[in-house]
C-alpha atoms as a PDB file:
ATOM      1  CA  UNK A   1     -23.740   3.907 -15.508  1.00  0.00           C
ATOM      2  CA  UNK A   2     -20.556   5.868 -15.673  1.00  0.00           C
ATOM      3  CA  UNK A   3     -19.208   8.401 -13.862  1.00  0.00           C
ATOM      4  CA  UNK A   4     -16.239  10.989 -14.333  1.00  0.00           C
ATOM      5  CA  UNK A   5     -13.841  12.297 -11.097  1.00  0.00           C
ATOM      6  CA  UNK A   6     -11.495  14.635 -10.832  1.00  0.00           C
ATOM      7  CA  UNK A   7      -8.694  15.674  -9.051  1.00  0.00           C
ATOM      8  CA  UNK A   8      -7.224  19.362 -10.323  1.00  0.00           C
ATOM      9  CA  UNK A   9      -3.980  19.556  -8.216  1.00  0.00           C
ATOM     10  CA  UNK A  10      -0.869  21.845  -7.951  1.00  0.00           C
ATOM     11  CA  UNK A  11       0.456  20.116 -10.804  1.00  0.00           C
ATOM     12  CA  UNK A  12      -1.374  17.629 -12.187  1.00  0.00           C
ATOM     13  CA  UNK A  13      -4.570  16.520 -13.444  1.00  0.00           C
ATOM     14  CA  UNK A  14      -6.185  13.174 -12.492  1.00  0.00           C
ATOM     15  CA  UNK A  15      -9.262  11.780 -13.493  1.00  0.00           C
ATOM     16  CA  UNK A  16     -11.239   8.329 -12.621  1.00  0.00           C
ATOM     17  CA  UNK A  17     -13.712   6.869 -15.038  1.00  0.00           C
ATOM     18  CA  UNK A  18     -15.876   4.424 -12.787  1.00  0.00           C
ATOM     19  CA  UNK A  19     -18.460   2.470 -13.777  1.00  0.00           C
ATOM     20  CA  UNK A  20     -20.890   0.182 -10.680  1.00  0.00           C
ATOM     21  CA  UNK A  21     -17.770   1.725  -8.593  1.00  0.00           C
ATOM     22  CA  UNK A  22     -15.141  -0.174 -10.725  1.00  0.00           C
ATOM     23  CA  UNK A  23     -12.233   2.025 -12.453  1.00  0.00           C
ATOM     24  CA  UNK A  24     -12.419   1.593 -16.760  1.00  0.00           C
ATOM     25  CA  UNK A  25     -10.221   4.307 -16.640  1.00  0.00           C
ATOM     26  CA  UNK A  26      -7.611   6.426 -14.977  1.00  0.00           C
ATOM     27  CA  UNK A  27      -5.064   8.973 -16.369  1.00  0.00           C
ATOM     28  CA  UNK A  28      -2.647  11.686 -14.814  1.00  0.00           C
ATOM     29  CA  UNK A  29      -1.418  14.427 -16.689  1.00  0.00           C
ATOM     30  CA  UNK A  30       0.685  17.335 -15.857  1.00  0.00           C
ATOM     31  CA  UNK A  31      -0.947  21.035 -16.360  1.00  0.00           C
ATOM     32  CA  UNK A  32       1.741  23.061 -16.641  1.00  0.00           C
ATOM     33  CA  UNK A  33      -0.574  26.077 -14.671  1.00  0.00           C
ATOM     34  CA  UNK A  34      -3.431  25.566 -17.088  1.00  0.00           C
ATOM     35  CA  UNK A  35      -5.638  22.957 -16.176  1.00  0.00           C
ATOM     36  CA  UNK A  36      -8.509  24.607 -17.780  1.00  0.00           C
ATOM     37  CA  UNK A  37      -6.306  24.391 -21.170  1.00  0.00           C
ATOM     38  CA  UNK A  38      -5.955  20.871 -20.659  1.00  0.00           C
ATOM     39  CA  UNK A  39      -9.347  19.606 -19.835  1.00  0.00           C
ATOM     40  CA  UNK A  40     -10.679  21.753 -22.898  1.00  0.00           C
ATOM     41  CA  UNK A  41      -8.166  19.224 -24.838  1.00  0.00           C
ATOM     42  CA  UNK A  42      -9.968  16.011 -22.716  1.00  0.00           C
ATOM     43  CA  UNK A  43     -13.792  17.066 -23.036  1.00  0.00           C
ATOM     44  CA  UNK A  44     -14.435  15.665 -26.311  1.00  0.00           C
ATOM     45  CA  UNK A  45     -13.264  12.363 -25.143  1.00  0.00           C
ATOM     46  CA  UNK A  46     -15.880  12.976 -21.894  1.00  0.00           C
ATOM     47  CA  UNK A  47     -18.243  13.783 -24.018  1.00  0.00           C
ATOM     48  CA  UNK A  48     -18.049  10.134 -26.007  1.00  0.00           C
ATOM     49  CA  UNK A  49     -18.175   8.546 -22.638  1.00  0.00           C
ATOM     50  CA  UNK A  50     -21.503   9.673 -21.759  1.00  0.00           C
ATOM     51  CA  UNK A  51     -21.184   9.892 -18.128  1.00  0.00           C
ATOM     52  CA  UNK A  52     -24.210  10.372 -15.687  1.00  0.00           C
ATOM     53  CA  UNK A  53     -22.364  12.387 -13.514  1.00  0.00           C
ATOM     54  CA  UNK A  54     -18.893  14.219 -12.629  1.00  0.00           C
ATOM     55  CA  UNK A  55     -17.536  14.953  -9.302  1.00  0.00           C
ATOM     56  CA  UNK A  56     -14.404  17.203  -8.893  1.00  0.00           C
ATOM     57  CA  UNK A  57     -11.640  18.215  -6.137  1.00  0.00           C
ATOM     58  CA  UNK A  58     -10.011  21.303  -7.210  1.00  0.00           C
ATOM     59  CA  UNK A  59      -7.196  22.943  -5.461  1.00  0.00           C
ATOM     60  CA  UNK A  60      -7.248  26.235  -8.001  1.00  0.00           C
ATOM     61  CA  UNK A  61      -7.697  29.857  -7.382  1.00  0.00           C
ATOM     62  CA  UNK A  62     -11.225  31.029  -8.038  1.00  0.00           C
ATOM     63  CA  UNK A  63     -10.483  32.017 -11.667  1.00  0.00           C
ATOM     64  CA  UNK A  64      -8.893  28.606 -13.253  1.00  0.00           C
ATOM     65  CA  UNK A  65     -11.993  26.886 -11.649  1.00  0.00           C
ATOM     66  CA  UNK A  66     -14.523  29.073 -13.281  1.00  0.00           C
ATOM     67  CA  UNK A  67     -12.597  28.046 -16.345  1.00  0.00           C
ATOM     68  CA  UNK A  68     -13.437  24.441 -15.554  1.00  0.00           C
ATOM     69  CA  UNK A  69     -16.508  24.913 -14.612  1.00  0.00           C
ATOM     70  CA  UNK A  70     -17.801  26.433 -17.649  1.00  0.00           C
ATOM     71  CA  UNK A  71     -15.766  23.759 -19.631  1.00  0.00           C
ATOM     72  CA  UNK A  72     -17.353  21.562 -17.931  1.00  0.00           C
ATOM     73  CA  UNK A  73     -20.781  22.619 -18.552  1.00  0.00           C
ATOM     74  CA  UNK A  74     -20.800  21.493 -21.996  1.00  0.00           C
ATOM     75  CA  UNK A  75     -21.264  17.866 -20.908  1.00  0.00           C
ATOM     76  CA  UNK A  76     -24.657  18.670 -19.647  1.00  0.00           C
ATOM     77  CA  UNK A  77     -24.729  16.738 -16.326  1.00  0.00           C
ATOM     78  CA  UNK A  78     -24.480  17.447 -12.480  1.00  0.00           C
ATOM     79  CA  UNK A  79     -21.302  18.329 -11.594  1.00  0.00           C
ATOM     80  CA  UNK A  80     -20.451  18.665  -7.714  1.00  0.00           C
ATOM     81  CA  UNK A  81     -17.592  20.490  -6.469  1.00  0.00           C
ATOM     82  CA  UNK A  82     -16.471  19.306  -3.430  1.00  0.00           C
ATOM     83  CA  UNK A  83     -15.532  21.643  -0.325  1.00  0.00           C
ATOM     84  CA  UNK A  84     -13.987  21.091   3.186  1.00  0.00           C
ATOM     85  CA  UNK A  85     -16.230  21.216   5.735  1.00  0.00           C
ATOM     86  CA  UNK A  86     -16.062  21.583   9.581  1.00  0.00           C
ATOM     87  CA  UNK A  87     -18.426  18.875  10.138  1.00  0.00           C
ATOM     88  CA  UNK A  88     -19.145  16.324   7.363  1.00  0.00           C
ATOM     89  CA  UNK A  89     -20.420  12.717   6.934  1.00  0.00           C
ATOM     90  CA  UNK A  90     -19.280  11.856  11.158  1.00  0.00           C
ATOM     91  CA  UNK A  91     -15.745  13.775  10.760  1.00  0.00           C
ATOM     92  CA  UNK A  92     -14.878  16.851  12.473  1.00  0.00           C
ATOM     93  CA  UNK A  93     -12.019  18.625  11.649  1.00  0.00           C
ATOM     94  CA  UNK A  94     -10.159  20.993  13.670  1.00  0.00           C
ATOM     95  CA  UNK A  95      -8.092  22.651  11.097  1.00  0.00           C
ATOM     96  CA  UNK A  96      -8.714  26.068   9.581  1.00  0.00           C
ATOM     97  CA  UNK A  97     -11.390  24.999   6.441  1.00  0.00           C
ATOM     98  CA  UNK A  98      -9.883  28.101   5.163  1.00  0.00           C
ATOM     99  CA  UNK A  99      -6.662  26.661   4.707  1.00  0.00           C
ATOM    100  CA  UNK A 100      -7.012  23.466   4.401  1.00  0.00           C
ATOM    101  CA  UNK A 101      -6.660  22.013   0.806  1.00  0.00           C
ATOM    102  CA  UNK A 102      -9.481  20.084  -0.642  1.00  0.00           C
ATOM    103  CA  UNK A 103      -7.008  17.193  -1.785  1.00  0.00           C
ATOM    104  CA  UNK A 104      -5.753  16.275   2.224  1.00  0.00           C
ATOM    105  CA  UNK A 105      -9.389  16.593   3.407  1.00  0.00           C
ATOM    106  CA  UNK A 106     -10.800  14.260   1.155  1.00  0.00           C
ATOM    107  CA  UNK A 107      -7.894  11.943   1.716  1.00  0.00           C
ATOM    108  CA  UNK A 108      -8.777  11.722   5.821  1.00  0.00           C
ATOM    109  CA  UNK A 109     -12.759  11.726   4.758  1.00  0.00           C
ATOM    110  CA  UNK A 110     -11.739   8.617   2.501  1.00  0.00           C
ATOM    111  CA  UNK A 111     -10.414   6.979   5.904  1.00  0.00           C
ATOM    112  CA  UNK A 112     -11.797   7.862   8.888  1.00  0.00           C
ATOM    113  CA  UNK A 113     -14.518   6.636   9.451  1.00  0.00           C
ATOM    114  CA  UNK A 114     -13.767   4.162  12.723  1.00  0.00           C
ATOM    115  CA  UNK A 115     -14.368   6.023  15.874  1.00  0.00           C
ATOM    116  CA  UNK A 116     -11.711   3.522  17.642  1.00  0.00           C
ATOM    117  CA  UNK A 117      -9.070   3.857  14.988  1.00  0.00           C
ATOM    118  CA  UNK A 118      -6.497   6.629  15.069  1.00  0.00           C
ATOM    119  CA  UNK A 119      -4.942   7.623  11.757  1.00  0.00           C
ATOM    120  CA  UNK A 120      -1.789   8.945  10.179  1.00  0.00           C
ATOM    121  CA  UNK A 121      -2.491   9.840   6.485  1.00  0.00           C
ATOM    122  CA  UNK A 122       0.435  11.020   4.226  1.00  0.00           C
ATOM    123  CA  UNK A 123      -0.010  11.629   0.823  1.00  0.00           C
ATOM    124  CA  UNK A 124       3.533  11.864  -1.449  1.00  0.00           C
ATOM    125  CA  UNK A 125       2.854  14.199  -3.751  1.00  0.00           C
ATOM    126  CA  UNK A 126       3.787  18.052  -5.219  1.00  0.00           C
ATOM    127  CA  UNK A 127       4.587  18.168  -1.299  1.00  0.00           C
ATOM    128  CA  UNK A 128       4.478  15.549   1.554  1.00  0.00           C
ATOM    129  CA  UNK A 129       1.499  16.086   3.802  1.00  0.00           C
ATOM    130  CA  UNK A 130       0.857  14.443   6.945  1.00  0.00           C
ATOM    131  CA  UNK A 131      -2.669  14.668   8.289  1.00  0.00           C
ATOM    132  CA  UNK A 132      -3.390  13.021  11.858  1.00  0.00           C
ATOM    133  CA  UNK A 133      -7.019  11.760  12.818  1.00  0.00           C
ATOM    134  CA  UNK A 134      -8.565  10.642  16.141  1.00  0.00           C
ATOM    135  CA  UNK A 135     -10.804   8.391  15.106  1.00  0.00           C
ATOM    136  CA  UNK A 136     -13.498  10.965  13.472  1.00  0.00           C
ATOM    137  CA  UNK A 137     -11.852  14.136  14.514  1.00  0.00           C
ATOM    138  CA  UNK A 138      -9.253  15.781  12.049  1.00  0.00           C
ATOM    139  CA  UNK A 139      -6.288  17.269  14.286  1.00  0.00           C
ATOM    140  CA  UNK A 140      -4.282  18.819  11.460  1.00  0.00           C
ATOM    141  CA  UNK A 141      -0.926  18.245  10.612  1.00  0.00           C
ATOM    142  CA  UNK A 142       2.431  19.046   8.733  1.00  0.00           C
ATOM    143  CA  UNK A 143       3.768  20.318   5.273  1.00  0.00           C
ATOM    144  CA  UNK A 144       7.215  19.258   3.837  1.00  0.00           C
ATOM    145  CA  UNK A 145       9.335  19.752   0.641  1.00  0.00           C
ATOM    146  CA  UNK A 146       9.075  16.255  -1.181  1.00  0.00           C
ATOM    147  CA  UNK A 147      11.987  14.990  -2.425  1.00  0.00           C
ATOM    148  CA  UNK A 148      12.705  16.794  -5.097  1.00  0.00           C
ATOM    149  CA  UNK A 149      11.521  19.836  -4.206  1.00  0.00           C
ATOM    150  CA  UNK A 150      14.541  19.432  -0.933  1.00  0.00           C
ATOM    151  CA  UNK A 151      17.074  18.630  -3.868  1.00  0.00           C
ATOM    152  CA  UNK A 152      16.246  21.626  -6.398  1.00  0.00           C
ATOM    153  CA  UNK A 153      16.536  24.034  -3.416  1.00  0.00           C
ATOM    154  CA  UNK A 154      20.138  22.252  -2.755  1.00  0.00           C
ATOM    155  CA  UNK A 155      20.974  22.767  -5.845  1.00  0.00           C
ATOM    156  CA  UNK A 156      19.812  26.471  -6.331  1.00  0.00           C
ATOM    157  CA  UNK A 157      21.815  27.864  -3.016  1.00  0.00           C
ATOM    158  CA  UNK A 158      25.126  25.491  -3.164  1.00  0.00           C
ATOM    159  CA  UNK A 159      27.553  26.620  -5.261  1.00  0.00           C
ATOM    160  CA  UNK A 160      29.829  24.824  -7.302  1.00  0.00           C
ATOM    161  CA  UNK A 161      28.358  21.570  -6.741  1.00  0.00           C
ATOM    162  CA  UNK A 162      26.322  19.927  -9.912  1.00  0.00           C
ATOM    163  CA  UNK A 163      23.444  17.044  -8.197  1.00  0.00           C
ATOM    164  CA  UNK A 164      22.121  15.275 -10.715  1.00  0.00           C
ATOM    165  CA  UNK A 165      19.209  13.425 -10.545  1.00  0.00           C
ATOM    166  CA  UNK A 166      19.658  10.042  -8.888  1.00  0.00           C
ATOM    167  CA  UNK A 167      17.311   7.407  -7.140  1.00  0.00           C
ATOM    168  CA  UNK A 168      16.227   8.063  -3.460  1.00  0.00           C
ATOM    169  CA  UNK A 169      16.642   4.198  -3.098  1.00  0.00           C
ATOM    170  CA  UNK A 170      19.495   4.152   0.214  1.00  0.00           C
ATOM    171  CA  UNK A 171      19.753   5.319   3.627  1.00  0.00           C
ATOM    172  CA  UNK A 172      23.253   4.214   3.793  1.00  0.00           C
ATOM    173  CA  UNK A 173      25.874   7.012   4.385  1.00  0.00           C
ATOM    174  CA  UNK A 174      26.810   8.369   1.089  1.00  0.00           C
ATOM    175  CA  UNK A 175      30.095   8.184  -0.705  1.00  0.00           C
ATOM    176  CA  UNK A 176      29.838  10.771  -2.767  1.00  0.00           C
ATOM    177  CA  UNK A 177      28.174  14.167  -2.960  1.00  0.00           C
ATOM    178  CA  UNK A 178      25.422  13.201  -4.718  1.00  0.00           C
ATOM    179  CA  UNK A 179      24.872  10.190  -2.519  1.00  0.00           C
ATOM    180  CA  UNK A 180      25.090  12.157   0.417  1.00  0.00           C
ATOM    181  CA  UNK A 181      22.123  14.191  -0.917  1.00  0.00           C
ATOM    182  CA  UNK A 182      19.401  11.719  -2.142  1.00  0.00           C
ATOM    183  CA  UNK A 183      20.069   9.391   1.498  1.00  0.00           C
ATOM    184  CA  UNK A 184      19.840  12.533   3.761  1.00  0.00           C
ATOM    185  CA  UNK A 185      16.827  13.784   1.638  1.00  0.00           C
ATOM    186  CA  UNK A 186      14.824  10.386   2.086  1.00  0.00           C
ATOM    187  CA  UNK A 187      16.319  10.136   5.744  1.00  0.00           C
ATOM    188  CA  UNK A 188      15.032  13.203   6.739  1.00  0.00           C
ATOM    189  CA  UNK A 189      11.490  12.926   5.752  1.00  0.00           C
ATOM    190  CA  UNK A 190      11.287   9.378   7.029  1.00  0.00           C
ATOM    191  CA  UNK A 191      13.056  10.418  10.496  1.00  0.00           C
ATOM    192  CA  UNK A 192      10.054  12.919  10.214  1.00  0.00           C
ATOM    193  CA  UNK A 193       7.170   9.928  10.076  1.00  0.00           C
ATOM    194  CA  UNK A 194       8.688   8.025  12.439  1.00  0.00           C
ATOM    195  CA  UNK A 195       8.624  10.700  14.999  1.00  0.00           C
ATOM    196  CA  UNK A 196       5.155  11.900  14.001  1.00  0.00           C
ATOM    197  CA  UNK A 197       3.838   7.786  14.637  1.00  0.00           C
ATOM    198  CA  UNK A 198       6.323   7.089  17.806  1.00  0.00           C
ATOM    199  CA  UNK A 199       4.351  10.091  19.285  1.00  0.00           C
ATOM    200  CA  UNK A 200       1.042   8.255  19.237  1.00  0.00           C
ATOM    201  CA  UNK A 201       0.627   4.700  17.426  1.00  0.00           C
ATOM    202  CA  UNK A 202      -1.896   5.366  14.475  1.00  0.00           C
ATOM    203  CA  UNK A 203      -2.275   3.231  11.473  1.00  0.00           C
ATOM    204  CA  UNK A 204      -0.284   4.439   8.711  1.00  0.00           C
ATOM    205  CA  UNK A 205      -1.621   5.232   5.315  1.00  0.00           C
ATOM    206  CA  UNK A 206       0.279   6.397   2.565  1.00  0.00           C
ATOM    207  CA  UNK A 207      -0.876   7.736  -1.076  1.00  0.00           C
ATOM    208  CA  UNK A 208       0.407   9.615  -3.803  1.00  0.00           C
ATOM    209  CA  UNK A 209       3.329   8.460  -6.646  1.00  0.00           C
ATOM    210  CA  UNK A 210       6.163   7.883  -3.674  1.00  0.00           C
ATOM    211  CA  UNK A 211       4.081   6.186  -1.239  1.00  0.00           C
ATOM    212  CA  UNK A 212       5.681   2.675  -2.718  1.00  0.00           C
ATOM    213  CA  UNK A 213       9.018   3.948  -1.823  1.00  0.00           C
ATOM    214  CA  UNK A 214       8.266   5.083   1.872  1.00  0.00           C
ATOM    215  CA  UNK A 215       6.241   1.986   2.049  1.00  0.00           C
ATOM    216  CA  UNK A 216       9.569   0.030   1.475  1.00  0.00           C
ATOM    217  CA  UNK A 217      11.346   1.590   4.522  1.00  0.00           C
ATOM    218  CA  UNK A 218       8.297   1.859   6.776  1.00  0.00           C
ATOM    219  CA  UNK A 219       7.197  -1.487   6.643  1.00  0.00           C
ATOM    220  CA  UNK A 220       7.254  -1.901  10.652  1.00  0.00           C
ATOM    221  CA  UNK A 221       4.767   0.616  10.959  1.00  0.00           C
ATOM    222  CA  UNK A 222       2.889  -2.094   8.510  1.00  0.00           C
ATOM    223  CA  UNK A 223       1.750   0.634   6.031  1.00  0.00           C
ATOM    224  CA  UNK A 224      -1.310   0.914   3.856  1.00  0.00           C
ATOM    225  CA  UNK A 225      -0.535   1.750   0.354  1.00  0.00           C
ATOM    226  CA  UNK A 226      -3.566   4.027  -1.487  1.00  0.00           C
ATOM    227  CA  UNK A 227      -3.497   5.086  -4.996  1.00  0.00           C
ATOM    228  CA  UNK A 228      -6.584   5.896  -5.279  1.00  0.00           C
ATOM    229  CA  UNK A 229      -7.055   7.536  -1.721  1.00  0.00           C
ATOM    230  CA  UNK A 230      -8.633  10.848  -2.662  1.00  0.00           C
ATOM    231  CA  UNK A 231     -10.976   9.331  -5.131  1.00  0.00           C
ATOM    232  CA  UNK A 232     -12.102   7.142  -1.884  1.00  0.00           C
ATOM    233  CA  UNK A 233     -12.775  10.211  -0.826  1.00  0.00           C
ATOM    234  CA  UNK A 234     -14.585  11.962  -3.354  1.00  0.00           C
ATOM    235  CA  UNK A 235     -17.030   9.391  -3.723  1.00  0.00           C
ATOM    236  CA  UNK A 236     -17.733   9.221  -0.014  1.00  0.00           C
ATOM    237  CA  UNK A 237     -18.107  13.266  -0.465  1.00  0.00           C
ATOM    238  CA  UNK A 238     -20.479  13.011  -3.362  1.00  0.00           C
ATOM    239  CA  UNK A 239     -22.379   9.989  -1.852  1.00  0.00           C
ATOM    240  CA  UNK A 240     -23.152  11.714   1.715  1.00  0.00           C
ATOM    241  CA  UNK A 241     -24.064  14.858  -0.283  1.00  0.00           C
ATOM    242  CA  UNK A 242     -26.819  12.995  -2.387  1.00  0.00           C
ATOM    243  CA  UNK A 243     -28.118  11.329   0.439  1.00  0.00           C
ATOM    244  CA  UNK A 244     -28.283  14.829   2.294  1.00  0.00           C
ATOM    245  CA  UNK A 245     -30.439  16.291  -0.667  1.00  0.00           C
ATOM    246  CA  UNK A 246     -32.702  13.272  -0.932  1.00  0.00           C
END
């Protein structure tokens, strides 16, 4: 029995084909602000799959998902939208569900779910999150430029100065201008983590396409490395909501 998941982000769309919980299938795909444009292009290739049932995280304004959601309709099975919650499936969360994107929620739900365990979840994506857990309560957390997002604004407001793209790889002092940029970038938002941990020792999990790369200059903090964090999390979402209806 397959199943479809997926995750409509900022930038990107994800989606999981799993079958007895085991991925067949997983592709990311920039949207270039029309997600519903390029799931319409996907569906077809859903439809061959015949899945049982679909299970989505959406972090798009009311219209785009009403696109989706009709698109989506055409493959004539349930399809459950997930939503943050206050209280769900043992975690509370203390952040404002209003604000709070689908995509970080489901990444702590995916987690924490050890009432002894405290937990620092960063996800490397469009921007770099950091959500902190107490065992099963959701504290909140912070919002940073990732990488490149820090280096186009350099580049936008200095004058004169042409920053090419180069690997965030060092965290030696540069030699050169460029140099200088990519190690203060990556210093900066690691100084950030290290802080946010030395405050209160939680286990450190990281997800998104950079978490290799903080992994490599984290490892004392003996990071866990999560690709597939917010499906975790979906799945846990979809499976407590079943079991609530039956």
């Amino acid at each position: 029995m397959k199943n479809l998941w997926l995750d409509i982000g900022n930038t990107r769309l994800k989606y999981w084909v799993t079958e007895q919980d085991r991925i067949i299938e997983h592709e990311a795909e920039l949207h270039l602000q029309s997600p519903a444009d390029l799931l319409l292009g996907l569906i077809q290739h859903f439809k061959s799959l015949n899945v049982h049932k679909v299970g989505v995280s959406s972090v798009q304004d009311q219209k785009n998902n009403q696109r989706i959601h009709l698109i989506l309709k055409t493959l004539n099975v349930p399809v459950i939208y997930a939503k943050v919650h206050a209280d769900y499936a043992g975690l509370h969360c203390e952040y404002d569900i209003q604000q709070l994107g689908i995509d970080r929620w489901l990444q702590v739900l995916a987690v924490a779910n050890d009432p002894q365990e405290n937990y620092c979840v960063i996800s490397c994506g469009t921007a770099l999150t950091i959500d902190l857990a107490d065992g099963l309560t959701h504290l909140g957390g912070y919002i940073l430029p990732n990488l490149y997002l820090q280096r186009d604004a350099l580049i936008q407001n200095t004058k004169g100065i042409k920053i090419p793209d180069a690997a965030f790889d060092e965290l030696t002092p540069g030699r050169s201008t460029i140099d200088a940029v990519h190690h203060g970038i990556l210093l900066g938002l690691l100084s950030t983590i290290e802080h946010v941990i030395r405050q209160s020792p939680r286990k450190l999990i990281l997800t998104g396409g950079d978490a290799p790369l903080f992994a490599k200059f984290l490892q004392q903090y003996q990071p866990q490395v999560e690709q597939d964090l917010l499906l975790k999390g979906l799945q846990r979402y979809i499976q407590y909501a079943t079991h609530e209806v039956h």
